[in-house]
Every structure is written in structure tokens, then in C-alpha cells.
Protein backbone atom coordinates (compact mmCIF):
# COMPACT_ATOMS: atom_id res chain seq x y z
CA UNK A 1 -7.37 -14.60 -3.70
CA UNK A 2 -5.53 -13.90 -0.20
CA UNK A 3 -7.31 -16.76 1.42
CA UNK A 4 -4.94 -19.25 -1.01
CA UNK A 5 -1.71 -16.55 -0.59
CA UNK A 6 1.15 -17.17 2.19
CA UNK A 7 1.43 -14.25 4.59
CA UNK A 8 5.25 -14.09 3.32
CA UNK A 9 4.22 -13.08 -0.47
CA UNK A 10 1.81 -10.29 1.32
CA UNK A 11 4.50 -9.15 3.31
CA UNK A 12 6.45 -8.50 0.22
CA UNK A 13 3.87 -6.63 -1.25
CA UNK A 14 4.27 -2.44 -2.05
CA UNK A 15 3.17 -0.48 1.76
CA UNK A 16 1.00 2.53 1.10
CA UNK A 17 4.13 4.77 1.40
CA UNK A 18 6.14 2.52 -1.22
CA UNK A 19 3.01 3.25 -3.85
CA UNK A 20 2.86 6.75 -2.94
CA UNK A 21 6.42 7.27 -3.87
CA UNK A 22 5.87 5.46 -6.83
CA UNK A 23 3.39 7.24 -8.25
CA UNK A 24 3.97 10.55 -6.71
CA UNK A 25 0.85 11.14 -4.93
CA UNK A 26 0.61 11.98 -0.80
CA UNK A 27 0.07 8.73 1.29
CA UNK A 28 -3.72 9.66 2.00
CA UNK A 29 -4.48 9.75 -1.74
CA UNK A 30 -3.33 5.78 -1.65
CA UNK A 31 -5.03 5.35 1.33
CA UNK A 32 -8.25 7.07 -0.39
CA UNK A 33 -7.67 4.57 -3.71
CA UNK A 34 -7.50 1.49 -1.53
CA UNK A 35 -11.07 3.28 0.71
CA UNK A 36 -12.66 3.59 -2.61
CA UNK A 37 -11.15 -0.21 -3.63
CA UNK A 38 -9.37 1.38 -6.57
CA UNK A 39 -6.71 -0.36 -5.72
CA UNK A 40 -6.56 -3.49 -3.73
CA UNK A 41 -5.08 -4.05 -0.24
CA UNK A 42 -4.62 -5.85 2.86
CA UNK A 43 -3.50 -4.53 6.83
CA UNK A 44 -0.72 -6.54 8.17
CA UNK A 45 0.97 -4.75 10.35
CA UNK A 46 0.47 -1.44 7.77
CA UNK A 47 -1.41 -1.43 4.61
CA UNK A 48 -0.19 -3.46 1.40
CA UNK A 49 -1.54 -3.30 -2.17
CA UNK A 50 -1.84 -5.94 -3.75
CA UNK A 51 0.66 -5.71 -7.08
CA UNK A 52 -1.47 -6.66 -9.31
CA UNK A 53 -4.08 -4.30 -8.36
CA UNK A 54 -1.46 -1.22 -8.88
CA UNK A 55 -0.39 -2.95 -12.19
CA UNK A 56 -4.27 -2.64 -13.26
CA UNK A 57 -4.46 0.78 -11.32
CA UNK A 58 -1.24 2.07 -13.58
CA UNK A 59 -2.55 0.63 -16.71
CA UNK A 60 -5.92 2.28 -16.63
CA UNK A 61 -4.11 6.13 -16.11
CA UNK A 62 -2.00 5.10 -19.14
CA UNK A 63 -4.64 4.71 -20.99
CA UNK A 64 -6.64 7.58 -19.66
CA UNK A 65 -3.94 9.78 -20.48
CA UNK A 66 -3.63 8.35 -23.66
CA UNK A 67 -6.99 8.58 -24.44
């Protein structure tokens, strides 16, 4: 939960461009994953996603694709 995290591990976490490269989508579909809470996030001074959250986020395609 964020409440418990220090603002130091959030400011490590992946930025909406970081993801987007990752994953090879356009920053606004990231954006539009973290509006429709497919993927977790917090605004700092920019949007971060929570790691976790992308690790689910990753998983689940793999599996769709699999599937």
C-alpha cells in the first residue's frame, strides 16, 4: 500500500514513458491503462506505475496470448 511506501522507492518506480517503451505502446495508451486502473500508479512530479502492477499487467497478456 503507498500509505506504508517511502517516497524514494516511488520515485524509483517505471514513469509512463519508461512503460511505454517497454511495452511498445504510445504514452496515452499507458496513461489510458493507469485511467482505466489496469495498471496501478501514482503522480509525483509525473506519473509512476507501480512495478508490481505492470508485472501483473505483463503476466495477464502472456497468458492472453497464450491462451
Amino acid at each position: 500500500m503507498l500509505s506504508i511506501m517511502n517516497s524514494t522507492e516511488v520515485a524509483d518506480w517505471p514513469t509512463v514513458k519508461d512503460v511505454a517503451q517497454m511495452l511498445d505502446y504510445t504514452e496515452e495508451h499507458v496513461r489510458r491503462l493507469v485511467r482505466t486502473r489496469k495498471l496501478s500508479a501514482v503522480k509525483l512530479r509525473q506519473w509512476k506505475i507501480d512495478p508490481e502492477s505492470l508485472d501483473d499487467f505483463v503476466k495477464s497478456r502472456t497468458l492472453e496470448a497464450i491462451n
